[in-house]
PDB file of N, CA and C in Angstrom:
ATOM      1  N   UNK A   1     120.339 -97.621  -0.658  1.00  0.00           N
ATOM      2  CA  UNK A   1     120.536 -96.721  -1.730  1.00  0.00           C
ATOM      3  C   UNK A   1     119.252 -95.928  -1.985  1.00  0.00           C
ATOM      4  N   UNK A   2     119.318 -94.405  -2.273  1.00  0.00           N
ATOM      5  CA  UNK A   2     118.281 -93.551  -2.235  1.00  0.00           C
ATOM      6  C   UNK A   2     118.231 -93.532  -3.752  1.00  0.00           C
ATOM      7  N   UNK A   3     117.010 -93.454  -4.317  1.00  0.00           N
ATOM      8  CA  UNK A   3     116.575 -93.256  -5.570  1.00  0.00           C
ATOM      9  C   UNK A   3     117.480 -91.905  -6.548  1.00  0.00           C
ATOM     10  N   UNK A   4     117.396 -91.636  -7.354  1.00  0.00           N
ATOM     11  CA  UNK A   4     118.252 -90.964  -7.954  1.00  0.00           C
ATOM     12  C   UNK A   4     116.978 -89.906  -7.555  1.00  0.00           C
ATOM     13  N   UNK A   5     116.124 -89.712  -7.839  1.00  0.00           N
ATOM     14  CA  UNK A   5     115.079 -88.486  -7.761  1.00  0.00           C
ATOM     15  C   UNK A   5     114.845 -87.956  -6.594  1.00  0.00           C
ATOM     16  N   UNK A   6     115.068 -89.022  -5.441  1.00  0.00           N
ATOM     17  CA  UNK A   6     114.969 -88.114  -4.387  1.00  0.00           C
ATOM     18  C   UNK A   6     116.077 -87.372  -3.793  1.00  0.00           C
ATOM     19  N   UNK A   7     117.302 -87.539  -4.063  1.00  0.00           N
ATOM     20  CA  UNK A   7     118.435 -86.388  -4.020  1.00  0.00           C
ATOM     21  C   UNK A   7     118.128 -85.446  -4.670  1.00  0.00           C
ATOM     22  N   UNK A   8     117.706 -84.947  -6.009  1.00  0.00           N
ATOM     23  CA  UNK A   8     117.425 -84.085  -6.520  1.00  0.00           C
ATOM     24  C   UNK A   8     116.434 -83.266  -5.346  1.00  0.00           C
ATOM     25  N   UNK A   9     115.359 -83.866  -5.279  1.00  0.00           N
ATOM     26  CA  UNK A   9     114.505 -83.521  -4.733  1.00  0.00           C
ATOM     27  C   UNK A   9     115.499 -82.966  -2.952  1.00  0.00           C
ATOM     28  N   UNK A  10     115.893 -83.344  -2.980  1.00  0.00           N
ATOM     29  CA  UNK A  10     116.515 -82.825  -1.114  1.00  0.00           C
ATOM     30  C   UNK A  10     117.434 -81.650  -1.654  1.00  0.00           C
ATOM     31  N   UNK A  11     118.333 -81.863  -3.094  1.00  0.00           N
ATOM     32  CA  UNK A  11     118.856 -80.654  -3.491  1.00  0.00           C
ATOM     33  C   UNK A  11     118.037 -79.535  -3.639  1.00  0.00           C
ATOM     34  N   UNK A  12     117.013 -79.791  -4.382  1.00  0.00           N
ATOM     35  CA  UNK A  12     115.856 -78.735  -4.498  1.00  0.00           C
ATOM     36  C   UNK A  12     115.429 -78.072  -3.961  1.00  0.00           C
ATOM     37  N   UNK A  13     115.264 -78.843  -2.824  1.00  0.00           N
ATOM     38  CA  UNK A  13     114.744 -78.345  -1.404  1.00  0.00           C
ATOM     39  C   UNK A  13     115.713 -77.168  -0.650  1.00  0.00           C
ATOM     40  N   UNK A  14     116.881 -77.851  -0.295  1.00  0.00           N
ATOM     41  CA  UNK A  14     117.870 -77.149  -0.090  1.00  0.00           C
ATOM     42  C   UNK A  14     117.882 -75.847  -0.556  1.00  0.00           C
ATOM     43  N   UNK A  15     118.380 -75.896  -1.646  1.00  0.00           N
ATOM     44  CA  UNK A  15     118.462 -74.815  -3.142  1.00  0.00           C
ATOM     45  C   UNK A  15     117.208 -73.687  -2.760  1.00  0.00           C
ATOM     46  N   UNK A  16     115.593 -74.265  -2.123  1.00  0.00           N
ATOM     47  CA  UNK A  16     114.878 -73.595  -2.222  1.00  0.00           C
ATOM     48  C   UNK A  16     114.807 -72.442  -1.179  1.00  0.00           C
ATOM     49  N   UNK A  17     114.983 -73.460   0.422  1.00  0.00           N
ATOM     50  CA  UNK A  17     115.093 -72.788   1.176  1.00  0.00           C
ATOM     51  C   UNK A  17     116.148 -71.884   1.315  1.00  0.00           C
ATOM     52  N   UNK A  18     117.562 -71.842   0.608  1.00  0.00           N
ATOM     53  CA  UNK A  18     118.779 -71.014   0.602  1.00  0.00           C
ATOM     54  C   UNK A  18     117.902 -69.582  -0.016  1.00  0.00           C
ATOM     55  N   UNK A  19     117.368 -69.907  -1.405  1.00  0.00           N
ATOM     56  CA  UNK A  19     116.561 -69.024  -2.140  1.00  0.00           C
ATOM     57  C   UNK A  19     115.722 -68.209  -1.333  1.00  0.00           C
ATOM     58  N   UNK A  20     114.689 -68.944  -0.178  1.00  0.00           N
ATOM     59  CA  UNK A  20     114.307 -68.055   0.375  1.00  0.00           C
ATOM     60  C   UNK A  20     114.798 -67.398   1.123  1.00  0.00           C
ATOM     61  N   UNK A  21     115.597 -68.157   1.791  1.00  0.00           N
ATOM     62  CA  UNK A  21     116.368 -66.461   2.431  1.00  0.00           C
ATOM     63  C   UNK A  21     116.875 -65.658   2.499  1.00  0.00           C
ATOM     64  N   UNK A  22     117.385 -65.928   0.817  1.00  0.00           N
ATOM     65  CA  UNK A  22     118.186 -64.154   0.282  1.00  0.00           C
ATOM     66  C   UNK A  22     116.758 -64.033   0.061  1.00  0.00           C
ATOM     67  N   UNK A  23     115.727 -63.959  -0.461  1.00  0.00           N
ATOM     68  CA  UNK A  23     114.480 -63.147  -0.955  1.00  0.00           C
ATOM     69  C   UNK A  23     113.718 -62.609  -0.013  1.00  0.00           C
ATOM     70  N   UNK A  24     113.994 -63.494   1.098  1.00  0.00           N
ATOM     71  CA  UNK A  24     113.653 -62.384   2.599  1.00  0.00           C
ATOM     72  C   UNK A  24     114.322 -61.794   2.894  1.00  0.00           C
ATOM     73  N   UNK A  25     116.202 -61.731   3.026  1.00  0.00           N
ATOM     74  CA  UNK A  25     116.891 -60.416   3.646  1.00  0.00           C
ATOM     75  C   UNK A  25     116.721 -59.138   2.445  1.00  0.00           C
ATOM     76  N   UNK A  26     116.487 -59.793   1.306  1.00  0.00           N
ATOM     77  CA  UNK A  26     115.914 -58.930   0.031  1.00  0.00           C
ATOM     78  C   UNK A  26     115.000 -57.979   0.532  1.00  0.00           C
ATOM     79  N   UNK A  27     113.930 -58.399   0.402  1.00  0.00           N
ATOM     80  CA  UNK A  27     112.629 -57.945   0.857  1.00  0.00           C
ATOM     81  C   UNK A  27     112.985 -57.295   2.507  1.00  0.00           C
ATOM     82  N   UNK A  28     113.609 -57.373   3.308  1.00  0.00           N
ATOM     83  CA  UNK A  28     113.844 -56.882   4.370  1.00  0.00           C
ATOM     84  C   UNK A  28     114.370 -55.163   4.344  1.00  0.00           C
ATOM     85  N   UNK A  29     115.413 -55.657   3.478  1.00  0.00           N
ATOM     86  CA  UNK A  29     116.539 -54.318   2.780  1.00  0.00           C
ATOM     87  C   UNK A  29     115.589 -53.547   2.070  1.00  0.00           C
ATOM     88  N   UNK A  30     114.489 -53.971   1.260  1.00  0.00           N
ATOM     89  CA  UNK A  30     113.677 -52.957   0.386  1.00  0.00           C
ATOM     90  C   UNK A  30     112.793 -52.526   1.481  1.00  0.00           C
ATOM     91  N   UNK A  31     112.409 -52.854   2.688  1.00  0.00           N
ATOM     92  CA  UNK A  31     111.362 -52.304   3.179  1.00  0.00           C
ATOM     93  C   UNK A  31     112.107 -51.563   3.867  1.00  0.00           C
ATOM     94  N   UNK A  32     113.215 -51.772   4.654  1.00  0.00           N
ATOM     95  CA  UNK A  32     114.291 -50.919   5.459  1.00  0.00           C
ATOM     96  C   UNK A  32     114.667 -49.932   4.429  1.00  0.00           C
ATOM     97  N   UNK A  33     115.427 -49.790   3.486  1.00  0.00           N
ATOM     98  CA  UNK A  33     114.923 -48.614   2.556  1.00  0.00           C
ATOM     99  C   UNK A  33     114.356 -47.546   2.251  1.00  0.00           C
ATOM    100  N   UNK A  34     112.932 -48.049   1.944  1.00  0.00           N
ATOM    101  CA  UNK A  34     111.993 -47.310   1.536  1.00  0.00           C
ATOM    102  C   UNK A  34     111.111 -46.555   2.861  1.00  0.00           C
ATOM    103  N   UNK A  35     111.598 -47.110   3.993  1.00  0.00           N
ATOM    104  CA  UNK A  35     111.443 -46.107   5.073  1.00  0.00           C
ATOM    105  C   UNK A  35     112.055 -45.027   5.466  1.00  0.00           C
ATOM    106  N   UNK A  36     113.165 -45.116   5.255  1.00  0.00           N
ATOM    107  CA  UNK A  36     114.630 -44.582   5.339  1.00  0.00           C
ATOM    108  C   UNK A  36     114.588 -43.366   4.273  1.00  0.00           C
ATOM    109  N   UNK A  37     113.726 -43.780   2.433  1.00  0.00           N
ATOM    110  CA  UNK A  37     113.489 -43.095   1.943  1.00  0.00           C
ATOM    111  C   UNK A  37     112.510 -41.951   2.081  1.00  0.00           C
ATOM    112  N   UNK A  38     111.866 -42.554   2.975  1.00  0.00           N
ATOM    113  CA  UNK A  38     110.671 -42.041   2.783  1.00  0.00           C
ATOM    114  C   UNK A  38     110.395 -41.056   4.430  1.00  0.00           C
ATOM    115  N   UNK A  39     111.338 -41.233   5.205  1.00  0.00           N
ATOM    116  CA  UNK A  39     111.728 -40.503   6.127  1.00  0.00           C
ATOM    117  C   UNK A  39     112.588 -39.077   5.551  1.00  0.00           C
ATOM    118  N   UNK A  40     113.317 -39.362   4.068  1.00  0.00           N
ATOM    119  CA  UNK A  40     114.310 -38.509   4.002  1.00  0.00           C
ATOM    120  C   UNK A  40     113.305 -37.636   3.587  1.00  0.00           C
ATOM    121  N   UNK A  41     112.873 -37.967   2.438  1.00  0.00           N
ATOM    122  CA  UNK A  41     111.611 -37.145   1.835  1.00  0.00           C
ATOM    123  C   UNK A  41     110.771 -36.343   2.760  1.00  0.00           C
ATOM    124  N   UNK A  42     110.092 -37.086   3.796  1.00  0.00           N
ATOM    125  CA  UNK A  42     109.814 -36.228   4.887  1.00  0.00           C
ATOM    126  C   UNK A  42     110.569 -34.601   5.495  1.00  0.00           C
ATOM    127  N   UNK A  43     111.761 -35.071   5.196  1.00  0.00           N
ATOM    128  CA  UNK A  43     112.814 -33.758   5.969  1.00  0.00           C
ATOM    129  C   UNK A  43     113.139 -32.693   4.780  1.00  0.00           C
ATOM    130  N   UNK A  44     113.584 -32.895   3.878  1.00  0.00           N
ATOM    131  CA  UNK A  44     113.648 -32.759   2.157  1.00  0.00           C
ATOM    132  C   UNK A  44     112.019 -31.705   2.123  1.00  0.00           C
ATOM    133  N   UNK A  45     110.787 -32.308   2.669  1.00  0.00           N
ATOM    134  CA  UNK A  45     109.925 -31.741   2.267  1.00  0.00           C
ATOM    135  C   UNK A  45     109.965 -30.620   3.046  1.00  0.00           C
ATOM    136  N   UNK A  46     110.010 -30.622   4.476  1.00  0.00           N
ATOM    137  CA  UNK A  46     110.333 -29.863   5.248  1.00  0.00           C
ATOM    138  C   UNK A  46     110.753 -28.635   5.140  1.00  0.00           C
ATOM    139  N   UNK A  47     112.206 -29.013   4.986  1.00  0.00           N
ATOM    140  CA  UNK A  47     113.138 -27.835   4.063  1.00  0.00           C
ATOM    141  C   UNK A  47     112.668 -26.819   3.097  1.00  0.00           C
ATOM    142  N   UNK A  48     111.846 -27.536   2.068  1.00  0.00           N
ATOM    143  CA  UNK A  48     111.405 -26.791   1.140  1.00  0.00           C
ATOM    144  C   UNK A  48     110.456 -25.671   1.239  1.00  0.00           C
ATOM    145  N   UNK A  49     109.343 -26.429   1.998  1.00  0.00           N
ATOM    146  CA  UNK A  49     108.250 -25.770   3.106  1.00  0.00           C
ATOM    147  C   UNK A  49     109.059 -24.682   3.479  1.00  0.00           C
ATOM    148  N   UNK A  50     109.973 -24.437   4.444  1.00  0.00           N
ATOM    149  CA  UNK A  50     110.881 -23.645   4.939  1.00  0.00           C
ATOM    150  C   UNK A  50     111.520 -22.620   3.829  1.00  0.00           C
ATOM    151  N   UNK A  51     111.837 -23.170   2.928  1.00  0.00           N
ATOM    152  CA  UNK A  51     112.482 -22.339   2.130  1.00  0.00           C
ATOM    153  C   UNK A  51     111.732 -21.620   1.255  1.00  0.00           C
ATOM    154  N   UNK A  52     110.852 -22.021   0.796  1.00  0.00           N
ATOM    155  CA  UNK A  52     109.083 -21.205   0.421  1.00  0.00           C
ATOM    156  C   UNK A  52     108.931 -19.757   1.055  1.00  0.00           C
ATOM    157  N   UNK A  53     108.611 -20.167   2.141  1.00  0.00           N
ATOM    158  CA  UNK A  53     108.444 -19.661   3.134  1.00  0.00           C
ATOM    159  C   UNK A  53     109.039 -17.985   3.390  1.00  0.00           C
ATOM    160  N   UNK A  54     110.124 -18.915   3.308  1.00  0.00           N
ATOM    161  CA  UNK A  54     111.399 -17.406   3.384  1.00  0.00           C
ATOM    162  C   UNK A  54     111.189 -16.674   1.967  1.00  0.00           C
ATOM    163  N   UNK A  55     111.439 -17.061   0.716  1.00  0.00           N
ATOM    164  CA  UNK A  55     111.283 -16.954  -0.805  1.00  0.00           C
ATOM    165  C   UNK A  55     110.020 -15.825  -0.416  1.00  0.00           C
ATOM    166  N   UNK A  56     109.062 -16.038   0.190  1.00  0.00           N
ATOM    167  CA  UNK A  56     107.700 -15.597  -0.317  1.00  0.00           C
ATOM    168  C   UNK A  56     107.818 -14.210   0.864  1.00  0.00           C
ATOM    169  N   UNK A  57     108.571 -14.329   1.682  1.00  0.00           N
ATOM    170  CA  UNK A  57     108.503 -13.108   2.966  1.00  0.00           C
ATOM    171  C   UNK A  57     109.441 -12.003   2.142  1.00  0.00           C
ATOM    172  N   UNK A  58     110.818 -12.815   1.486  1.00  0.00           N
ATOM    173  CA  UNK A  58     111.538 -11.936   0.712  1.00  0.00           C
ATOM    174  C   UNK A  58     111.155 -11.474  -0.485  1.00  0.00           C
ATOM    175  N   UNK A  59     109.886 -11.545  -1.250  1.00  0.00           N
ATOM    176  CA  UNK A  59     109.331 -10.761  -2.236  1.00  0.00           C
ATOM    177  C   UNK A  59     108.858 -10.285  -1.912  1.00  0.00           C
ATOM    178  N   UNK A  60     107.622 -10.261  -0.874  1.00  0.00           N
ATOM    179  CA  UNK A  60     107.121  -9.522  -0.043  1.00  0.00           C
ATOM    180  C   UNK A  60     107.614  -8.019   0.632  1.00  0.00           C
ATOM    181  N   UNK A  61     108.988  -8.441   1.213  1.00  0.00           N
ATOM    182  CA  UNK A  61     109.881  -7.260   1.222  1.00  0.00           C
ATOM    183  C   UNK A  61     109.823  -6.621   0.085  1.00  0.00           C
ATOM    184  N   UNK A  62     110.887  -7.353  -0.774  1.00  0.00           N
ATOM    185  CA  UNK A  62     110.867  -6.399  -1.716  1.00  0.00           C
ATOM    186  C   UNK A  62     110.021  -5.728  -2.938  1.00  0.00           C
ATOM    187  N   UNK A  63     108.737  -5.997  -2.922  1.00  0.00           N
ATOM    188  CA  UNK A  63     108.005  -5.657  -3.169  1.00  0.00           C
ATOM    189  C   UNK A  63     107.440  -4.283  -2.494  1.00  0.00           C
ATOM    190  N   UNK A  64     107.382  -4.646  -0.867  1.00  0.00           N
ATOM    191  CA  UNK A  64     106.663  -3.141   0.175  1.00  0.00           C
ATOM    192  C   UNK A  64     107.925  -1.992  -0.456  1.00  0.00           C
ATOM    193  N   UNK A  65     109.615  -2.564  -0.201  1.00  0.00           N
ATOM    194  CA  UNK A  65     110.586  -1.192  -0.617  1.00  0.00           C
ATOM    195  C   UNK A  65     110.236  -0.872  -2.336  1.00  0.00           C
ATOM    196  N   UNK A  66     110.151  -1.450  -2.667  1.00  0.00           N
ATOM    197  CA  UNK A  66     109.359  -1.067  -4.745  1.00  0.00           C
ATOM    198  C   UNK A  66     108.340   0.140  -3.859  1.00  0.00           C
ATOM    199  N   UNK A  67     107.376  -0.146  -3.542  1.00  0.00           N
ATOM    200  CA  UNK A  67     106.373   0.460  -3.556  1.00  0.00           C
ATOM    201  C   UNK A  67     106.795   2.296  -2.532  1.00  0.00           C
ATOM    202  N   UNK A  68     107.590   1.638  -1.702  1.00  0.00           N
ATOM    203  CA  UNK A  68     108.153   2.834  -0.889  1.00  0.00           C
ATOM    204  C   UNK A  68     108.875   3.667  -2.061  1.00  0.00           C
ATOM    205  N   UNK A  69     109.682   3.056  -2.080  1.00  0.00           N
ATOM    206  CA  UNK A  69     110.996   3.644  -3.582  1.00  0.00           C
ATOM    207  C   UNK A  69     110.111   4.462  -4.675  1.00  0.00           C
ATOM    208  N   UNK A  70     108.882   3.971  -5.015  1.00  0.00           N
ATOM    209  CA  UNK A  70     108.082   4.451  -6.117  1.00  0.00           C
ATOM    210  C   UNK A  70     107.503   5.815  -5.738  1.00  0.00           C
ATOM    211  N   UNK A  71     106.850   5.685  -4.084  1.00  0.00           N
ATOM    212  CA  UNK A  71     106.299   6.995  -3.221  1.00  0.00           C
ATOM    213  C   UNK A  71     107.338   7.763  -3.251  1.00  0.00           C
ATOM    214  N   UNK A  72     108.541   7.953  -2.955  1.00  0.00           N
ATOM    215  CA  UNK A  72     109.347   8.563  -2.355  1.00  0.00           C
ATOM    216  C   UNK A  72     110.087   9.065  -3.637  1.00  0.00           C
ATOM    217  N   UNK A  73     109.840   8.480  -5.166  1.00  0.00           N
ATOM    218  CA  UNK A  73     110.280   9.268  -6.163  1.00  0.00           C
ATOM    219  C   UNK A  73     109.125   9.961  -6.551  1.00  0.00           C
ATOM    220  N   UNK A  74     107.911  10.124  -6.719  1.00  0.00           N
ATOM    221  CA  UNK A  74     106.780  10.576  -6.934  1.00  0.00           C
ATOM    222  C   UNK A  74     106.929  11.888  -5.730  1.00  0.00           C
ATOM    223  N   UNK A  75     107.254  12.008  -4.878  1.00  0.00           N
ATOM    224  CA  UNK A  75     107.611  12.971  -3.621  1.00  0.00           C
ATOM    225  C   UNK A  75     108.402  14.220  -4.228  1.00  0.00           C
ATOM    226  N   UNK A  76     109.480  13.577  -4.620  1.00  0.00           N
ATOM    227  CA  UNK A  76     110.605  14.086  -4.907  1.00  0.00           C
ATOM    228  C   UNK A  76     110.396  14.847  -6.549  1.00  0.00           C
ATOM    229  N   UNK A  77     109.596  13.999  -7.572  1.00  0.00           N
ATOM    230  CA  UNK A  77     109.259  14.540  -8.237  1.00  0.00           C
ATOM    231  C   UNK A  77     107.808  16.266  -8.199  1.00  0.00           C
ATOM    232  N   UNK A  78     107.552  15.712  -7.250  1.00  0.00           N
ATOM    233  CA  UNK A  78     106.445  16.787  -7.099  1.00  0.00           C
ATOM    234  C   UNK A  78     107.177  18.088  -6.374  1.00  0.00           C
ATOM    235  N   UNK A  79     107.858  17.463  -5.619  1.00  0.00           N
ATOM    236  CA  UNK A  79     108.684  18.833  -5.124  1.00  0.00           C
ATOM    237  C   UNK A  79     109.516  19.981  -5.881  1.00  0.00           C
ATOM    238  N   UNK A  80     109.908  18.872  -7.102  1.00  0.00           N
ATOM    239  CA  UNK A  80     110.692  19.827  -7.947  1.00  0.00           C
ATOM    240  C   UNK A  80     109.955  20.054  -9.163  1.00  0.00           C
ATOM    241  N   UNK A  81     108.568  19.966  -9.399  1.00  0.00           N
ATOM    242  CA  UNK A  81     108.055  20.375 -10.192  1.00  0.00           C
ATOM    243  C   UNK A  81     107.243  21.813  -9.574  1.00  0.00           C
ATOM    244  N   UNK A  82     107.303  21.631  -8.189  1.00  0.00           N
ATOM    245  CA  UNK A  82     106.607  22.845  -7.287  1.00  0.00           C
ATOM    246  C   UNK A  82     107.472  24.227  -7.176  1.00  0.00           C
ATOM    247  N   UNK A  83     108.593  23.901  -7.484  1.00  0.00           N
ATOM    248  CA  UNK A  83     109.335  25.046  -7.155  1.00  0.00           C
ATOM    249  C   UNK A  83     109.686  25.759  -8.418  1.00  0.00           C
TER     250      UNK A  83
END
């Protein structure tokens, strides 16, 4: 006959090691994750970069036609103030 304390103790044990190994596939899943996250973010950043990019070429445009549009009424105004 085994002591009453040392069943506990083999339950415990048991109990502990079960414990650890959800807290490692745990810890597995958070690190698998946060790579996964942190890969997306990578591409996400990417994109944005990219889309900047474009944003800043298309004010740019339209900024040079402003400035054309502005010459070309200043033109037009002088012409008909000439005649």
């Amino acid at each position: 006959m085994t002591p009453r304390g040392q069943e506990e103790v083999v339950h415990n044990d048991a109990f502990t090691r079960w414990m650890m190994g959800v807290i490692a596939a745990l810890m597995t899943a958070a690190v698998i994750g946060l790579f996964t996250m942190s890969n997306t973010l990578a591409r996400i950043d990417e994109r944005v970069a990219v889309l900047m990019e474009k944003a800043a070429s298309a004010n740019n445009s339209i900024m040079e036609l402003t400035k054309t549009q502005q010459l070309h009424e200043q033109r037009i105004n002088n012409l008909e103030k000439s005649k």
